[in-house]
Protein backbone atom coordinates (compact mmCIF):
# COMPACT_ATOMS: atom_id res chain seq x y z
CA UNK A 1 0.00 0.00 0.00
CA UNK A 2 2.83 2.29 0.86
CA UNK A 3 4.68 1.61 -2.63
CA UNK A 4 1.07 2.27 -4.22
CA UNK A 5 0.86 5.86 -2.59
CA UNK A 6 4.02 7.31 -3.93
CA UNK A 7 2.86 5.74 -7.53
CA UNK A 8 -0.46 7.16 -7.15
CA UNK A 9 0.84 10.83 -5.39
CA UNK A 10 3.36 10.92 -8.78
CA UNK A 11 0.75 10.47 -11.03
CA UNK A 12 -2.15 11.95 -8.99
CA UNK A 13 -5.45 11.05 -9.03
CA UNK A 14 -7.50 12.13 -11.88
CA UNK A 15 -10.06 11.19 -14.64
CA UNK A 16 -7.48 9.55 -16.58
CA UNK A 17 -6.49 7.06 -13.34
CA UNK A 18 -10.55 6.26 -13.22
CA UNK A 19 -10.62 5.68 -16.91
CA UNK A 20 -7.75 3.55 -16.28
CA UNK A 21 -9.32 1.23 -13.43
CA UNK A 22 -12.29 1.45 -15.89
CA UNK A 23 -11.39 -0.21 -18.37
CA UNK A 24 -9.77 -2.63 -16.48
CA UNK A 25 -12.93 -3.52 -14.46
CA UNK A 26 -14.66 -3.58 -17.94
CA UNK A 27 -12.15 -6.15 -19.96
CA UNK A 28 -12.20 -8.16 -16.75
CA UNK A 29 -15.69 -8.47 -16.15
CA UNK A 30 -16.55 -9.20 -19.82
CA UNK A 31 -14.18 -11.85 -19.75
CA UNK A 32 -15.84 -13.47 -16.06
CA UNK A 33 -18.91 -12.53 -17.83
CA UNK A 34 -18.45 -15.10 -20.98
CA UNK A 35 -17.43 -17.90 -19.09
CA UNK A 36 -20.85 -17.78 -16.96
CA UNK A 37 -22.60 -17.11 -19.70
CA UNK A 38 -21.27 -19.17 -22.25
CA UNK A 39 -21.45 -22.80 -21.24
CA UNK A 40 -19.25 -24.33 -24.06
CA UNK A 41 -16.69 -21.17 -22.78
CA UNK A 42 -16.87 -22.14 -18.77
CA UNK A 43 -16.09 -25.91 -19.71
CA UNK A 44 -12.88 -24.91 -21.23
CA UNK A 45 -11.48 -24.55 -18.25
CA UNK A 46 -11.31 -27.25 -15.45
CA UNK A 47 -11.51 -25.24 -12.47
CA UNK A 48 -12.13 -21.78 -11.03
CA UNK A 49 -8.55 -20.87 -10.59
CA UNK A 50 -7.11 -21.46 -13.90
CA UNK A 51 -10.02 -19.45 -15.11
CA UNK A 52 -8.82 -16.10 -12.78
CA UNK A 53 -5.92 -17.17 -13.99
CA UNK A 54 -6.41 -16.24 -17.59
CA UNK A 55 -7.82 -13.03 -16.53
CA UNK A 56 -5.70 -11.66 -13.77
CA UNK A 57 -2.34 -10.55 -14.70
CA UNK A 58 0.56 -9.68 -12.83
CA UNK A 59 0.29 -6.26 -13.80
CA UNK A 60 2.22 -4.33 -10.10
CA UNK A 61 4.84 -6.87 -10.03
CA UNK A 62 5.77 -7.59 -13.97
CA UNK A 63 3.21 -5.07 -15.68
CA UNK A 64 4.17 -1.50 -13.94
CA UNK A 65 7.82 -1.93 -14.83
CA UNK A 66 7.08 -3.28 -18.66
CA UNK A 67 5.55 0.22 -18.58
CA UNK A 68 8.50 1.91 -17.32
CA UNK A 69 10.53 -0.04 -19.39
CA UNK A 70 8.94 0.29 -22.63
CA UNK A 71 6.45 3.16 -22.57
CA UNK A 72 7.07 7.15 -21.89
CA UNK A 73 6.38 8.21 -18.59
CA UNK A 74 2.79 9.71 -19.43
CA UNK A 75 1.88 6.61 -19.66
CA UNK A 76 2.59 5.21 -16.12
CA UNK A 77 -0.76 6.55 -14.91
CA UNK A 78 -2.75 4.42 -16.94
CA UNK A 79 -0.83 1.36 -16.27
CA UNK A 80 -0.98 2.03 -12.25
CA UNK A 81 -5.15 2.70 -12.77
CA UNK A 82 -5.29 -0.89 -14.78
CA UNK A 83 -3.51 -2.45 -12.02
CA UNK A 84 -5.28 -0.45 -9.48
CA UNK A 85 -8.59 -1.62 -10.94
CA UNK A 86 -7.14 -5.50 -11.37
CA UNK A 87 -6.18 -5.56 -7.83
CA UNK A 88 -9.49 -4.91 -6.17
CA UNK A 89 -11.11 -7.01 -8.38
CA UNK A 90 -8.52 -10.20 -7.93
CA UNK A 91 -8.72 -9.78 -4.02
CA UNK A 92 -12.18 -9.25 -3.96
CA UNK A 93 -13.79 -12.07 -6.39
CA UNK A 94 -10.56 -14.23 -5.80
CA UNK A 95 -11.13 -15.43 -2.42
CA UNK A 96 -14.98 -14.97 -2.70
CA UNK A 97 -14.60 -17.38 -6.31
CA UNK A 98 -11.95 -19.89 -4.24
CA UNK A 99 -13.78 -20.07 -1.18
CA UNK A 100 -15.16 -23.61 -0.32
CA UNK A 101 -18.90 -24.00 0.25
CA UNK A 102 -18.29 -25.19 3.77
CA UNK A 103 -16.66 -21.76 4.68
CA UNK A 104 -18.35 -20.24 7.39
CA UNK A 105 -19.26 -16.58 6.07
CA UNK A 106 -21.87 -15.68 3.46
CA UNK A 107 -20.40 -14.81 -0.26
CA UNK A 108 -21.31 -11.10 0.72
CA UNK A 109 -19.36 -11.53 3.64
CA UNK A 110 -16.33 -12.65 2.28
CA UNK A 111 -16.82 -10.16 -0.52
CA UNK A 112 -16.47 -7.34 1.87
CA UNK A 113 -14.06 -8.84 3.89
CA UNK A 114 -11.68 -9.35 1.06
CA UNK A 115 -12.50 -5.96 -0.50
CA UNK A 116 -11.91 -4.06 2.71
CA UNK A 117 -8.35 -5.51 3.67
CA UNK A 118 -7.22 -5.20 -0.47
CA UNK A 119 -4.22 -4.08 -0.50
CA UNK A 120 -4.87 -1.57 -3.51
CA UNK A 121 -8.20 -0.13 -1.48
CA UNK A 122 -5.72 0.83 1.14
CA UNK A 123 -2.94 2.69 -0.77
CA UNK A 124 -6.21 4.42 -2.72
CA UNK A 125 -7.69 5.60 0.81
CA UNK A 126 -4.54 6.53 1.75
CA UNK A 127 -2.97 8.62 -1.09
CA UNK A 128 -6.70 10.56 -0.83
CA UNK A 129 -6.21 11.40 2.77
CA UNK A 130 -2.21 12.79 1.82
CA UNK A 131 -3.72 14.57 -1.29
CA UNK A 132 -6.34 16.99 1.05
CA UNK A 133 -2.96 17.58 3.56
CA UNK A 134 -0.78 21.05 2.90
CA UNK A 135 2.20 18.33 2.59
CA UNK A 136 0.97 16.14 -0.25
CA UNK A 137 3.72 17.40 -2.72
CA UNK A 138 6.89 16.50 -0.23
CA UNK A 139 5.39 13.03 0.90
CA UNK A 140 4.72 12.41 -2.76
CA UNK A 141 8.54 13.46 -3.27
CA UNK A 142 9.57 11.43 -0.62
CA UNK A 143 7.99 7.99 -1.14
CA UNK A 144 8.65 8.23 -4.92
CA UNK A 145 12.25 6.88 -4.59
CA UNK A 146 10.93 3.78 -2.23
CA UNK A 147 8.29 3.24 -4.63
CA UNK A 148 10.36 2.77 -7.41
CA UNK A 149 12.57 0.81 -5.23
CA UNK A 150 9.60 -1.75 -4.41
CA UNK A 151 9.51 -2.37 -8.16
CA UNK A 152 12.80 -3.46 -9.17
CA UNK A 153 12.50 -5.67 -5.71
CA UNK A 154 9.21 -6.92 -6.72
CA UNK A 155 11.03 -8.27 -9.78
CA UNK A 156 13.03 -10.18 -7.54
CA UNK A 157 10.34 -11.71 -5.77
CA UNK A 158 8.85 -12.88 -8.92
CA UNK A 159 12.15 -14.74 -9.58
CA UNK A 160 12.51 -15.94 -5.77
CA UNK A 161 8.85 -17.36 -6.32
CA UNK A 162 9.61 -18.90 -9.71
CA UNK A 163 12.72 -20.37 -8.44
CA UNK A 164 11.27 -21.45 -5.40
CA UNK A 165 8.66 -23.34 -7.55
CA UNK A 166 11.29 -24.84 -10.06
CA UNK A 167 12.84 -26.40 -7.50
CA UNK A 168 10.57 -27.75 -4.77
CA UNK A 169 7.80 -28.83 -7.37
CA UNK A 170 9.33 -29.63 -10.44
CA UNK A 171 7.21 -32.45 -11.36
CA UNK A 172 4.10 -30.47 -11.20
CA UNK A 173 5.13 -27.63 -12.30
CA UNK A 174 6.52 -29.64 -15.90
CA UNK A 175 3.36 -31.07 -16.51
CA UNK A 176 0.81 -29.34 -19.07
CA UNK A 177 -2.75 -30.07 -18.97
CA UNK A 178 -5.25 -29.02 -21.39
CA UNK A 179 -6.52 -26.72 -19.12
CA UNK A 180 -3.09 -25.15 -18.92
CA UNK A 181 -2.79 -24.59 -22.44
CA UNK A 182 -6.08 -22.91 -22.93
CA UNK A 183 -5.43 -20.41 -20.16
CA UNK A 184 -2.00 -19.73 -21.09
CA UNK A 185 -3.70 -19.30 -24.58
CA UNK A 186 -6.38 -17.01 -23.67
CA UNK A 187 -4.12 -14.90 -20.64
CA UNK A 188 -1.14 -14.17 -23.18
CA UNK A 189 -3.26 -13.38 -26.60
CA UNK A 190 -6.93 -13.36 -26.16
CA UNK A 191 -7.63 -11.41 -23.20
CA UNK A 192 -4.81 -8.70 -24.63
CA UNK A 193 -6.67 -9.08 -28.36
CA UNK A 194 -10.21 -8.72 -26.16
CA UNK A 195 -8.51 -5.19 -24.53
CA UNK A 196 -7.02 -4.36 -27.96
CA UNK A 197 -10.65 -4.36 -29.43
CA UNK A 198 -12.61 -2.52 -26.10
CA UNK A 199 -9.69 0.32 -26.83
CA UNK A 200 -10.06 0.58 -30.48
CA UNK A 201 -14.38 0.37 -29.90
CA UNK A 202 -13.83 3.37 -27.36
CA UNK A 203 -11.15 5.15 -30.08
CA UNK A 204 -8.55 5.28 -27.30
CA UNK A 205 -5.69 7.25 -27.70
CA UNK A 206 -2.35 5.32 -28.72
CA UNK A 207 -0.61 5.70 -26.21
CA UNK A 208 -3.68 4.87 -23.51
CA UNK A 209 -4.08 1.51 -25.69
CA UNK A 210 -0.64 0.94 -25.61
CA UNK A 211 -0.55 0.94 -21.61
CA UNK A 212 -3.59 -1.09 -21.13
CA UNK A 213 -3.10 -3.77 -23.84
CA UNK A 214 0.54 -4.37 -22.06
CA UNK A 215 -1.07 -4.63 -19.28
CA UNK A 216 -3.78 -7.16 -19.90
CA UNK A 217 -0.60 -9.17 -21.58
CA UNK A 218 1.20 -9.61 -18.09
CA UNK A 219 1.63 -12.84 -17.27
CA UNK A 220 -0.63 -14.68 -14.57
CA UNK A 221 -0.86 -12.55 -11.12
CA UNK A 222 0.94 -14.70 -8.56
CA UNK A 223 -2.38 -13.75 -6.28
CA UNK A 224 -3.87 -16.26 -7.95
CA UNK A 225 -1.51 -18.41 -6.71
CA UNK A 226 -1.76 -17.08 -3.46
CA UNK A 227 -5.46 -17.33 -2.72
CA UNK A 228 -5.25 -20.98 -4.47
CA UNK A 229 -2.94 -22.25 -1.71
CA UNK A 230 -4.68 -20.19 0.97
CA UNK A 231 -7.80 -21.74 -0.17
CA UNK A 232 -6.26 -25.68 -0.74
CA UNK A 233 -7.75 -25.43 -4.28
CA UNK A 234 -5.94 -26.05 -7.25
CA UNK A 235 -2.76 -25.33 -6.30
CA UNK A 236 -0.69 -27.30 -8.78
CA UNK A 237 -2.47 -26.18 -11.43
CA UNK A 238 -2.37 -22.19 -9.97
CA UNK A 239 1.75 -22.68 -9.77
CA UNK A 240 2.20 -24.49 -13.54
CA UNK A 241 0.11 -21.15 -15.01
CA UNK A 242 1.97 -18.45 -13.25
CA UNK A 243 5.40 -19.80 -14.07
CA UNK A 244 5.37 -20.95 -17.45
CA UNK A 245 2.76 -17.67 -18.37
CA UNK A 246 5.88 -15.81 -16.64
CA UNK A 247 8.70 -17.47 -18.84
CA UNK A 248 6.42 -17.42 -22.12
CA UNK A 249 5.55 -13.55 -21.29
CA UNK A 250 9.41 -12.91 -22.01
CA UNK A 251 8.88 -13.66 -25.26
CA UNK A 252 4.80 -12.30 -25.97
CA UNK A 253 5.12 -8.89 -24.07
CA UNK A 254 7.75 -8.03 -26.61
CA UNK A 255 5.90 -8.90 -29.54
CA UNK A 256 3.07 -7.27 -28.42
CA UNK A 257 4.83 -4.52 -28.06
CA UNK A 258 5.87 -5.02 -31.54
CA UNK A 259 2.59 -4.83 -32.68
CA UNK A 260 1.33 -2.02 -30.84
């Protein structure tokens, strides 16, 4: 939440940041929207978490500094709002989607629960209490430089985590289901092709379609992996995705880029 408020006080928080978490909530919820609607869709998949899986993207830990990377600065805004929006939505369907039947609270319940203690609701609560202080500008000034700190270590822990996974569950995590094809399928090209077409319907500016179609390219958000082990569902399954969707992103994220 911290790292999230000096992103957030950089950028500030505008029209173009709610546009941003927007569209996000929009390409994500169309996609949760097929598979419920769609029978033939919904079977594709062979469990709950490989479909948040191929909708969820890392887009804070491997998304944010593609943008840096790749992108001009003006467009770091929209890539924080798309996580922004991504991150409430992943911790507050996630463990609501996950949850077993025999849980003890009510699907609103754990709704609110999991929306309340997200980690992106709290950096957005916060950097709106620093904004209406006299001292917004020097806190903004100060946390930038741990912010951007947080991101080249988050890069780490996405390594630590992959390596972590190589090693300890090799077996499982060499294995390739069918399932694990089609969401690596539909997280790496079809869910960025279904943002590529929202941002060309809504005649997006270039670089705004830029941001959000790298975005909805990152590779699968380790939350889902997190929530799948918290949960005992799926976990093998929730560990093959995010690492080979990491390794396979090296190699997508730059042809997208390509073609944007």
């Amino acid at each position: 939440p911290i790292s999230l408020m000096g992103l957030l006080l950089r950028v500030g928080l505008d029209w173009r940041l709610l546009q941003s978490i927007g569209m996000a909530f929009l390409a994500i919820g169309i996609f949760l929207l097929l598979l419920r609607v769609v029978p033939q869709l919904g079977q594709i998949f062979s469990s709950r978490t490989l479909q948040l899986g191929s909708a969820f993207g890392n887009t804070g830990y491997f998304g944010i500094p593609i943008s840096l990377a790749l992108l001009p600065g003006e467009a770091l805004s929209f890539s924080i709002g798309y996580d922004l929006g991504a991150t409430i939505l992943i911790w507050s369907l996630g463990p609501v989607l996950l949850a077993r039947p025999s849980s003890s609270f009510e699907p609103s319940q754990r709704f609110f629960k999991a929306f309340t203690s997200s980690p992106a609701i709290k950096g957005l609560v916060g950097t709106f209490i620093v904004q209406l202080t006299p001292w917004n500008t020097h806190i903004a000034s100060m946390l930038w430089i741990p912010s951007r700190i947080v991101i080249v270590l988050a890069l780490l822990v996405v390594g630590m985590r992959l390596g972590w996974l190589g090693t300890s569950n090799y077996t499982i995590v060499s294995s390739f289901s069918h399932g694990i094809k089609v969401s690596l399928l539909f997280k790496l090209v079809i869910f960025p092709m279904l943002m590529l077409g929202l941002c060309w319907a809504f005649s997006l500016p270039m670089l705004m379609r830029q941001a959000f179609v790298l975005q909805a390219a990152a590779p699968t958000a380790i939350s889902v992996l997190l929530m799948a082990e918290a949960t005992g569902r799926d976990q093998g399954n929730a560990a093959v995705l995010v690492v080979w969707s990491t390794l396979l992103a090296v190699i997508t994220i730059p042809l997208w880029s390509y073609v944007l």
